[in-house]
Protein backbone atom coordinates (compact mmCIF):
# COMPACT_ATOMS: atom_id res chain seq x y z
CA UNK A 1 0.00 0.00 0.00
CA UNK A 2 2.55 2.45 0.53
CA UNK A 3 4.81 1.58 -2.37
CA UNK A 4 1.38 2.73 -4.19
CA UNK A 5 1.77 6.01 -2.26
CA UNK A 6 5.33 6.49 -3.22
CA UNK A 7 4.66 5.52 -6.68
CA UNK A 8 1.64 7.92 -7.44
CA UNK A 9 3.34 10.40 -5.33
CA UNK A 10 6.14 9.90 -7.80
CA UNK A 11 3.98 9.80 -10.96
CA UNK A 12 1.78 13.31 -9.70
CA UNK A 13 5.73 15.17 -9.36
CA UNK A 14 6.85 13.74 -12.81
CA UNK A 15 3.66 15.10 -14.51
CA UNK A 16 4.05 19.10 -12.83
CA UNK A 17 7.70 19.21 -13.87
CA UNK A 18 6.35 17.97 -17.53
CA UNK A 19 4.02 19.94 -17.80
CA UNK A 20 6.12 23.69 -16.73
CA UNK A 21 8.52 22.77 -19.26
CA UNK A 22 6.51 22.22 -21.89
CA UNK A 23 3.89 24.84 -21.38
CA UNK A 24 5.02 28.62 -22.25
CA UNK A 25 5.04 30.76 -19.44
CA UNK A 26 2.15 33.52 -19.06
CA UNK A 27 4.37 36.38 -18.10
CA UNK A 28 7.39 35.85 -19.75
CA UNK A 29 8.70 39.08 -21.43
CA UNK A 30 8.90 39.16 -25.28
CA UNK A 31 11.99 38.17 -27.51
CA UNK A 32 13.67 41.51 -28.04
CA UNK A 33 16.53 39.73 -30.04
CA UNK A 34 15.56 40.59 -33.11
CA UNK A 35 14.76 44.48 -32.37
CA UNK A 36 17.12 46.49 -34.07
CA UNK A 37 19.33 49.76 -32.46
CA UNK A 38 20.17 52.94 -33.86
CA UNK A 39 22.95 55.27 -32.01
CA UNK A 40 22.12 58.71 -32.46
CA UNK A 41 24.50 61.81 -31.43
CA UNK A 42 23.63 65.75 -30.61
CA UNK A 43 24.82 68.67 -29.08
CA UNK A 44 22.01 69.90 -27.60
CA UNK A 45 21.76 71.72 -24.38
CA UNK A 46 20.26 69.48 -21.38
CA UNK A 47 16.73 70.96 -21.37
CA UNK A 48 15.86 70.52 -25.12
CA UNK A 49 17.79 67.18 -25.06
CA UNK A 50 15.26 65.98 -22.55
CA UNK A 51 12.86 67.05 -25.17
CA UNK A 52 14.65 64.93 -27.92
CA UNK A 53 15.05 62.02 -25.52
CA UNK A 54 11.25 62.08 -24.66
CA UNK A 55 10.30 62.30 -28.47
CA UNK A 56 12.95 59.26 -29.30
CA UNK A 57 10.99 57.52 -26.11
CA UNK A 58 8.07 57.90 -28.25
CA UNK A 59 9.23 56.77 -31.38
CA UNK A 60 10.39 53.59 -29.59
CA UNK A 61 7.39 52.95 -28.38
CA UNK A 62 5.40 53.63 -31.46
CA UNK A 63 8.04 51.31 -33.41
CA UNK A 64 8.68 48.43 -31.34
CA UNK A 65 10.84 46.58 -33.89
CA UNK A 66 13.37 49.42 -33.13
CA UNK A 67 15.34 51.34 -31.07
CA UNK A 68 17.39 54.51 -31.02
CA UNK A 69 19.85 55.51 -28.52
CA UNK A 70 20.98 58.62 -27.68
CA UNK A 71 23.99 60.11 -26.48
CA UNK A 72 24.85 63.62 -26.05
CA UNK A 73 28.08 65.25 -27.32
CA UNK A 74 30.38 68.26 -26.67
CA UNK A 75 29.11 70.74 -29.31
CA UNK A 76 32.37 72.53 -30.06
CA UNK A 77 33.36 69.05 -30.89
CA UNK A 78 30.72 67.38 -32.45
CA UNK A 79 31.45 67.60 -36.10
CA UNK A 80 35.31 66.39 -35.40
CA UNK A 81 34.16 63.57 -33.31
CA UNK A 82 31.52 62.44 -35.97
CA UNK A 83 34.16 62.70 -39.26
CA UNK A 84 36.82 60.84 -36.75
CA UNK A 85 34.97 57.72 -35.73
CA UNK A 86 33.48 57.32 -39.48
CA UNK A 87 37.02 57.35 -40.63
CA UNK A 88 37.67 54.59 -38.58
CA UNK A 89 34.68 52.63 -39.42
CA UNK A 90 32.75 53.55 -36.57
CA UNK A 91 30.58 55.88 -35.42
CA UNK A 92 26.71 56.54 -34.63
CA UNK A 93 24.13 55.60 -37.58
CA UNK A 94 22.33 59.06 -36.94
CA UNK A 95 23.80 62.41 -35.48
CA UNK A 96 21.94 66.26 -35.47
CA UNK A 97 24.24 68.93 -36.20
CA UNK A 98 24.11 72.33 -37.78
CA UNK A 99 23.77 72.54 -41.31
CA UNK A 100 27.10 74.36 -41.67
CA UNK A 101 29.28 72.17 -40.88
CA UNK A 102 27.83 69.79 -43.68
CA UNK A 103 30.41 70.56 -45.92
CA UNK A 104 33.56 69.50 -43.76
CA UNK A 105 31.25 66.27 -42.97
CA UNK A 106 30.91 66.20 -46.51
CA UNK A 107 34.79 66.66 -47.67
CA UNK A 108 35.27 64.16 -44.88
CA UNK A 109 33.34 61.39 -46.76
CA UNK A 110 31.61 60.88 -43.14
CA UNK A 111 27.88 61.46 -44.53
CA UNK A 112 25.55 59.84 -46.93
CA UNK A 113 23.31 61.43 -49.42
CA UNK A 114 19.42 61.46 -48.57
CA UNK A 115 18.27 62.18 -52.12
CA UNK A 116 16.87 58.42 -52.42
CA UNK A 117 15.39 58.24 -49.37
CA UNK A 118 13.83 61.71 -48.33
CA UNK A 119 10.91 62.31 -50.98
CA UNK A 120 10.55 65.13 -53.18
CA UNK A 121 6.49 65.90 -51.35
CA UNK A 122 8.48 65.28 -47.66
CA UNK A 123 10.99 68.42 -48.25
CA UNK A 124 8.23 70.45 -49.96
CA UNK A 125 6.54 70.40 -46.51
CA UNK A 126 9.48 71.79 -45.32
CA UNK A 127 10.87 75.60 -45.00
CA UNK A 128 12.38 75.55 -48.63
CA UNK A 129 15.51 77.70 -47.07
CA UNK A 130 15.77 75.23 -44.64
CA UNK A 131 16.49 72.26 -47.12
CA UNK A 132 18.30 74.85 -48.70
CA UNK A 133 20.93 74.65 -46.18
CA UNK A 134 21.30 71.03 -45.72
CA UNK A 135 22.45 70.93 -49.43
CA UNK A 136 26.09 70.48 -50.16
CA UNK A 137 27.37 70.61 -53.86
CA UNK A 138 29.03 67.23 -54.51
CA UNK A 139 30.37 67.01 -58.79
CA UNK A 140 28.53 69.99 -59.59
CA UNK A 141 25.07 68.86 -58.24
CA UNK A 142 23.50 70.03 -54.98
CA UNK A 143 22.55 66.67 -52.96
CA UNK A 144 20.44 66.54 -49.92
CA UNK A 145 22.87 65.55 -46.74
CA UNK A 146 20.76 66.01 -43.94
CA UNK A 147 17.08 66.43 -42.96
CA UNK A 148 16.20 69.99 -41.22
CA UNK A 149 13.97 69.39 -38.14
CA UNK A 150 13.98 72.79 -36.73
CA UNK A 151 15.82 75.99 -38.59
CA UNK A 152 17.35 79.40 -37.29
CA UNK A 153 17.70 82.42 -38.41
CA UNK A 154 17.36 86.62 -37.44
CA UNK A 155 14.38 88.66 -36.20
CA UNK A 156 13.97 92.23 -34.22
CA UNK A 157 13.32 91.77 -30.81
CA UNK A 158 12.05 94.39 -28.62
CA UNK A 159 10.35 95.60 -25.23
CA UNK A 160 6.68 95.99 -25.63
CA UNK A 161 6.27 98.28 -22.96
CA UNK A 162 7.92 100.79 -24.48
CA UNK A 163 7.68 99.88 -28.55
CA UNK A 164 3.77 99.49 -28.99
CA UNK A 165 3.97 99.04 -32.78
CA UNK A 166 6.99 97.48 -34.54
CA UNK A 167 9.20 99.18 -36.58
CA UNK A 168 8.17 98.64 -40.28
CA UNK A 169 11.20 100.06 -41.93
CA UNK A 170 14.59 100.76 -40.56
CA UNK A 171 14.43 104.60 -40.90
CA UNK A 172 11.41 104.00 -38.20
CA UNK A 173 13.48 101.87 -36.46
CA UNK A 174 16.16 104.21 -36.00
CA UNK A 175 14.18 107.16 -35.57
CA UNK A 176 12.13 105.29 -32.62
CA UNK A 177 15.62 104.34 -31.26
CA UNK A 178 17.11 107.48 -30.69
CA UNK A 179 13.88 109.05 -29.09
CA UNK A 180 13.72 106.42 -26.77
CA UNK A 181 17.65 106.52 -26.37
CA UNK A 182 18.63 108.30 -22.94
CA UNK A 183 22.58 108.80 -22.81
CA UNK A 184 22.56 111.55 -20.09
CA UNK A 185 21.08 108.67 -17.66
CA UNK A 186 23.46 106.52 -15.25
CA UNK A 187 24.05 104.04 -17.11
CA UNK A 188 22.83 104.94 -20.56
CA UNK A 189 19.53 103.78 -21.93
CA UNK A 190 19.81 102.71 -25.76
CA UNK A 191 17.24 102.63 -27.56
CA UNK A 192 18.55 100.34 -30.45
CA UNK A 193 21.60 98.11 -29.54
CA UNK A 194 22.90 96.21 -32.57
CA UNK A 195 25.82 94.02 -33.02
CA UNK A 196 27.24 94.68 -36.49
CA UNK A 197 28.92 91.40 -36.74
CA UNK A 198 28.47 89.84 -40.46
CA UNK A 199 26.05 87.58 -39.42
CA UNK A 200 23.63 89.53 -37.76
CA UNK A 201 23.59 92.87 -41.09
CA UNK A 202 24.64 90.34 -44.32
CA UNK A 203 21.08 89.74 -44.94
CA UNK A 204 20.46 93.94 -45.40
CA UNK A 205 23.73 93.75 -48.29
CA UNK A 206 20.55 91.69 -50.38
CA UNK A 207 18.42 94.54 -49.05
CA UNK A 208 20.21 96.90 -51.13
CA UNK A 209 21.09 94.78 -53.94
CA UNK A 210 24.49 93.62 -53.14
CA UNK A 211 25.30 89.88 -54.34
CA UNK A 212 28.33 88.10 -53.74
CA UNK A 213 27.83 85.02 -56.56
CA UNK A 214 25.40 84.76 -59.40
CA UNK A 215 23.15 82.08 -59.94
CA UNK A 216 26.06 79.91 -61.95
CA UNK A 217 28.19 80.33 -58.60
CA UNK A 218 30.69 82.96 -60.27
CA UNK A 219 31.81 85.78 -58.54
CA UNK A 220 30.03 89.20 -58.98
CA UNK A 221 30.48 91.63 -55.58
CA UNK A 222 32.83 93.53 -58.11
CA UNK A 223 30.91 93.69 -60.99
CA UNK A 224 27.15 93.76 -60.48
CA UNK A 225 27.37 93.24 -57.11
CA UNK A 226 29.47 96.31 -55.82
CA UNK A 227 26.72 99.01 -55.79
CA UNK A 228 24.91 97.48 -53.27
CA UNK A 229 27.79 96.31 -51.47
CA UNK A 230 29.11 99.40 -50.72
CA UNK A 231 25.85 101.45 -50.12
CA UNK A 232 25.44 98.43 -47.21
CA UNK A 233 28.95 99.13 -46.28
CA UNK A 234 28.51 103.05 -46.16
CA UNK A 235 25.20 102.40 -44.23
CA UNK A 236 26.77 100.15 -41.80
CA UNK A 237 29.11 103.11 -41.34
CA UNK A 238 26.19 105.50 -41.08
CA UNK A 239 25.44 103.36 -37.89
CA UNK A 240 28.65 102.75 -36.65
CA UNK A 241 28.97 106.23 -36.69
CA UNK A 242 25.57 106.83 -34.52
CA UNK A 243 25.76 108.45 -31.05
CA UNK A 244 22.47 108.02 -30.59
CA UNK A 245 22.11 104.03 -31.31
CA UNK A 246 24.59 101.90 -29.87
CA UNK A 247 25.51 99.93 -33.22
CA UNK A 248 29.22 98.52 -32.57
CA UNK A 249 31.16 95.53 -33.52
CA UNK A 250 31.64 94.07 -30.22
CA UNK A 251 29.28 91.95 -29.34
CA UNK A 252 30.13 91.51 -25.52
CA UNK A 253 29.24 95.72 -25.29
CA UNK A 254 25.70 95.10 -26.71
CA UNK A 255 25.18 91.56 -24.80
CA UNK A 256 25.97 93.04 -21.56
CA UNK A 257 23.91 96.18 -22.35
CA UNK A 258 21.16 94.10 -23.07
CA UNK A 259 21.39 91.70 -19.82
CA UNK A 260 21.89 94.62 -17.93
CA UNK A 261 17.94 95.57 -19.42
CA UNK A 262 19.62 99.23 -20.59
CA UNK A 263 18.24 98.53 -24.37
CA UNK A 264 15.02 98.29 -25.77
CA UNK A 265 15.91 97.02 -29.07
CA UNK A 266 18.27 94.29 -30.84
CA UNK A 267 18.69 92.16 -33.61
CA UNK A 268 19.72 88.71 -32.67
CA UNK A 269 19.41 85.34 -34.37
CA UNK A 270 16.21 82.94 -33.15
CA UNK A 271 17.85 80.78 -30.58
CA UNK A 272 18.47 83.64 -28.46
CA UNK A 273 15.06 83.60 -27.74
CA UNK A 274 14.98 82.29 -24.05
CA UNK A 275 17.44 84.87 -22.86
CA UNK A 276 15.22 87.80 -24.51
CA UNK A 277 12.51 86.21 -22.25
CA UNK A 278 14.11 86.13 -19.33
CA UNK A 279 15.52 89.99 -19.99
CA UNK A 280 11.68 91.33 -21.31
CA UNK A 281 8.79 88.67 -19.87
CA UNK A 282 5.76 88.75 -21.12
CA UNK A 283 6.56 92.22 -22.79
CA UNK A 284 8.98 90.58 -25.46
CA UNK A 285 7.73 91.32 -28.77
CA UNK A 286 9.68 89.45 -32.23
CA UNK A 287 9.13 90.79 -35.60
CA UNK A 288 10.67 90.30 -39.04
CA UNK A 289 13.76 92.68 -40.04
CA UNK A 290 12.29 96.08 -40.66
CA UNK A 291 13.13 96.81 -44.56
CA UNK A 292 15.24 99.67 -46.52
CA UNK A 293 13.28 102.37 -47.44
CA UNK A 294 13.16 102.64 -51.21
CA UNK A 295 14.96 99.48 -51.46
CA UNK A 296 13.79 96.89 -54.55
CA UNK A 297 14.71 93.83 -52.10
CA UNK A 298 13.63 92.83 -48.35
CA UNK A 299 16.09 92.26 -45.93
CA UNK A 300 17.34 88.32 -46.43
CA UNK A 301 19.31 86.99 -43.73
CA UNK A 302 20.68 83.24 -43.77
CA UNK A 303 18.96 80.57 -42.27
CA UNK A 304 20.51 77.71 -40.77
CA UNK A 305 18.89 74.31 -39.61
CA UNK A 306 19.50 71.46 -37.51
CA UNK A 307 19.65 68.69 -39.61
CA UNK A 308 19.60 64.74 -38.90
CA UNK A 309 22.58 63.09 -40.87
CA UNK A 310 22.92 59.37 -41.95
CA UNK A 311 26.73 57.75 -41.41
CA UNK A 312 28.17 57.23 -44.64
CA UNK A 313 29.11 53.22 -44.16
CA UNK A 314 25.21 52.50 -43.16
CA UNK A 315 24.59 50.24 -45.98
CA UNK A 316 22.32 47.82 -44.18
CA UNK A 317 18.49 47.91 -45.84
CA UNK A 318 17.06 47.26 -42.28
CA UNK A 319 19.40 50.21 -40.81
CA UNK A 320 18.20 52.44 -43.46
CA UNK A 321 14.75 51.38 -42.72
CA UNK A 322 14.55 52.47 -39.50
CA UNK A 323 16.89 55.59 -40.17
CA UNK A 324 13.90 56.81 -42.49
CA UNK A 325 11.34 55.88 -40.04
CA UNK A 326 12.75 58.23 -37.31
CA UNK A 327 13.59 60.87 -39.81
CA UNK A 328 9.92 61.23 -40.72
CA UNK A 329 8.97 60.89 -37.39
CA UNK A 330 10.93 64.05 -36.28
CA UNK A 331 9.26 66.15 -38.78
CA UNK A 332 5.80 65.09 -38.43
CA UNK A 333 3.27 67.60 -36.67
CA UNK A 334 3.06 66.42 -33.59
CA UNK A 335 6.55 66.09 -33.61
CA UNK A 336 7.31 69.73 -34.51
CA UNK A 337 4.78 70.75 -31.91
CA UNK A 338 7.03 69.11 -29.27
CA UNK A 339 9.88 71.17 -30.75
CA UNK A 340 8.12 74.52 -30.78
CA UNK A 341 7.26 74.22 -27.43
CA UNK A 342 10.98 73.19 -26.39
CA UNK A 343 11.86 76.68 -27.84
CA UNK A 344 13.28 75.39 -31.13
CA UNK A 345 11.39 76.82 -34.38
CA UNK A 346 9.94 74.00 -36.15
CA UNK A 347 10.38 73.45 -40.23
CA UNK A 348 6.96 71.57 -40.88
CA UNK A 349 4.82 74.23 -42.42
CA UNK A 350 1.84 72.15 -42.02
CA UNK A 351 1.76 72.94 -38.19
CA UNK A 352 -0.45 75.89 -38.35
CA UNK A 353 0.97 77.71 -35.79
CA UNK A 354 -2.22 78.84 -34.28
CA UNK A 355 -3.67 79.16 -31.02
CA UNK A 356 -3.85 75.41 -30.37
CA UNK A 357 0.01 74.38 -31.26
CA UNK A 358 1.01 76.44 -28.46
CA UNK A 359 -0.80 77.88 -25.41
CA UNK A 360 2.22 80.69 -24.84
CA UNK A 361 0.82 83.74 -27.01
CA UNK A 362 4.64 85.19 -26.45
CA UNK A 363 6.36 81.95 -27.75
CA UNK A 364 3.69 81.44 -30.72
CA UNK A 365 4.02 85.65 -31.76
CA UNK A 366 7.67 85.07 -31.83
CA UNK A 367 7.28 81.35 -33.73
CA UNK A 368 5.14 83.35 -36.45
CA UNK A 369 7.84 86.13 -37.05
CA UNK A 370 10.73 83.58 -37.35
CA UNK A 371 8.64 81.43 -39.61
CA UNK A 372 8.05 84.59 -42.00
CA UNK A 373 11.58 86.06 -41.94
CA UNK A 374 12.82 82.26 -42.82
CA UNK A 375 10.64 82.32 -45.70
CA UNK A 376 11.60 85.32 -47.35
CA UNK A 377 15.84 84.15 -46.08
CA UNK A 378 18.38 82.73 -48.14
CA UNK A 379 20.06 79.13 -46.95
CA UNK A 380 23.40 79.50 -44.77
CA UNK A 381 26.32 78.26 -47.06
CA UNK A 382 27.37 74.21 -46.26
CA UNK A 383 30.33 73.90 -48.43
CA UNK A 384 33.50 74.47 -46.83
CA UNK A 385 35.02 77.03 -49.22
CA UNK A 386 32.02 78.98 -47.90
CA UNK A 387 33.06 78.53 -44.51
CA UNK A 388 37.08 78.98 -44.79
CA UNK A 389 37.51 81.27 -47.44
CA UNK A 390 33.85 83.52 -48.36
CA UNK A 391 32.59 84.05 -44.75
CA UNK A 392 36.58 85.34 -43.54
CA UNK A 393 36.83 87.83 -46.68
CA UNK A 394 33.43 89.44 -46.31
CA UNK A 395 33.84 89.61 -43.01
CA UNK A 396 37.83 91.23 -43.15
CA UNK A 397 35.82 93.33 -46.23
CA UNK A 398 33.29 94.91 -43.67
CA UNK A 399 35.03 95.12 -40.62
CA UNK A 400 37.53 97.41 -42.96
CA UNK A 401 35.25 99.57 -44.11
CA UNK A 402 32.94 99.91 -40.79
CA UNK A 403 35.92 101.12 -39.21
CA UNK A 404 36.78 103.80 -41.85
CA UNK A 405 40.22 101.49 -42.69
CA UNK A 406 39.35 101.43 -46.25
CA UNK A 407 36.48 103.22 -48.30
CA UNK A 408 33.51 101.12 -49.40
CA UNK A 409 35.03 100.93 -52.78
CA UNK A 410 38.07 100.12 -51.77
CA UNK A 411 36.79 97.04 -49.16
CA UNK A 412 34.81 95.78 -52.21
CA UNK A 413 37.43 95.89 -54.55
CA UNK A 414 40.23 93.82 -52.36
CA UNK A 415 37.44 91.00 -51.61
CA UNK A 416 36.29 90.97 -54.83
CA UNK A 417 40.21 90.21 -56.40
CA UNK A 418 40.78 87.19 -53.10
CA UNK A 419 37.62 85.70 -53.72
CA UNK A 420 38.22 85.82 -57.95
CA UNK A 421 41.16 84.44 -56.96
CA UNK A 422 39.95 81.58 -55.35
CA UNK A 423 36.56 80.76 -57.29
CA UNK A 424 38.22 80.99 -60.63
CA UNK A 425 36.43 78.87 -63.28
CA UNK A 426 38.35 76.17 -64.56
């Protein structure tokens, strides 16, 4: 009788460890070995890269089958660190960086094209001086390196409580500037503070019909270029020359001026925007660049993006896959929405931009004024002769004549001959 026991005893355990083995378990967690992972690299600053880490969160979610990583990088050395660790066959699949250092990515051989794999409708929806930007010239052809998903370029910014309607030409915004300008006060109140660097006035040389190249790329700031380049030099001069604005070519003068809340106006580039807010509150107002009185052009200052870029050695099919899937993610409405509300301006002109994207009326006014000056701006130069050799002689070419070291004619004529020299056709 008890041998029964034992045996049936023995028979019952047999059967439960059977039976766990074969049956699946309830709560196991899915097979994740097949899901595949993206590295991604930015530069962003920690609050918007916990916005980009909560929108790659989402995408992860939303796409199961794969995963992107993120890891933030120095930004001074971002665009090094990317070109060095493709060299060596490494690297991340994805990085963001600014659209001009595409060129030296490009030079680098670190980047691959997007042409086949961004559609011609998917950059139409785009800021078209955005994509501009994230073109680099490769045999004579402009190819598409990297996909903008937020764009940044110049605007007036100014103190509401003081400026109740916005300058619509310069002339009115000089001549509201000096009234409100107070120089017999401890310290001095400006009423326009403007740094004259080239970045901040070369959109007002296409203002007055100055031109650097044609539309074939040759070189024409001597030749039908020069008269507007030097009536922008001998107006930037004019300012220079100003007691009653403070227009100067050091910036650390008008930055401290303006923390110090002793200006009223400025002209600064779109990601300054947070720091205006903090200076103005609620009272910040952002408008497009006040135009030239008389002048056949608007003011067209460049616009630069932030562009996702695709490592040149990802030849995978399933990589690419899921490279395009994020891309398109990032510049999808809701996407853009996230951005706009981060403080970066988005490049998806289907978001509206009304009342219901955003619930800060400051932050949407100055979204609306960014989005219109980009539209009527011209795309930042990629290519690296841009960078090294264009950017340093216009520059050396204005600083000259701002500061009365060379006549208008004479700063024209010098940059004219170095960059001739350089952009000779073949």
């Amino acid at each position: 009788m008890r041998r029964q026991f034992l045996f049936r005893r023995l028979l019952l355990l047999w059967l439960l460890v059977w039976t766990s083995c074969a049956a699946p378990p309830t709560s196991a967690p899915p097979d994740r070995s097949d899901r595949l992972t993206l590295r991604l690299w930015h530069a962003w600053p920690a609050t918007e890269g916990r916005v980009l880490q909560a929108l790659v969160d989402q995408f992860n979610q939303t796409y199961p089958q794969w995963q992107i990583s993120v890891q933030a990088r120095p930004a001074v050395s971002l665009p090094m660190d990317l070109a060095t660790a493709v060299s060596e066959g490494g690297g991340p699949h994805l990085a963001i960086v600014q659209s001009h250092t595409l060129g030296m990515l490009v030079s680098a051989g670190t980047l691959r094209p997007l042409d086949d794999i961004i559609s011609a409708s998917e950059l139409n929806s785009l800021i078209p001086a955005a994509v501009g930007a994230a073109r680099v010239t490769v045999a004579e052809q402009p190819a598409l390196f990297g996909l903008p998903i937020s764009f940044d370029t110049l605007a007036l910014y100014y103190n509401r409580a003081n400026v109740l309607q916005p300058p619509a030409t310069f002339e009115e915004l000089l001549s509201t500037g000096r009234a409100l300008t107070d120089r017999d006060r401890t310290p001095p109140v400006w009423g326009l503070a403007y740094n004259l660097s080239l970045d901040r006035t070369i959109g007002y040389l296409y203002a007055f019909g100055g031109r650097v190249f044609d539309e074939n790329g040759a070189v024409v700031l001597g030749s039908s270029g020069r008269a507007g380049a030097e009536r922008w030099l001998a107006w930037l001069s004019e300012l220079y020359r100003d007691e009653q604005v403070l227009a100067t070519l050091d910036g650390v003068v008008v930055d401290r001026v303006l923390q110090a809340r002793e200006a009223i106006m400025t002209i600064d580039w779109a990601h300054a925007q947070a720091e205006y807010r903090a200076i103005w509150n609620d009272q910040l107002g952002v408008t497009p660049l006040p135009g030239i009185s008389g002048a056949d052009y608007s003011p067209q200052p460049y616009v630069q993006a932030d562009v996702i870029v695709m490592n040149a050695r990802l030849s995978s099919q399933a990589e690419q896959a899921a490279a395009q899937a994020f891309m398109r993610f990032m510049i999808e409405v809701n996407s853009q929405r996230t951005l706009l509300a981060a403080g970066r301006q988005p490049t998806q002109l289907a978001l509206q931009l009304s009342d219901t994207d955003l619930d800060d009326q400051v932050q949407l006014g100055a979204a609306r004024a960014f989005r219109a000056q980009a539209q009527q701006g011209l795309p930042m130069p990629a290519e690296r002769l841009a960078n090294e050799v264009v950017w340093a002689t216009l520059a050396d070419m204005q600083l000259s004549a701002v500061r009365g070291l060379l006549t208008p004619e004479q700063a024209v004529t010098i940059a004219d001959e170095i960059l001739r020299s350089r952009f000779a056709p073949p």
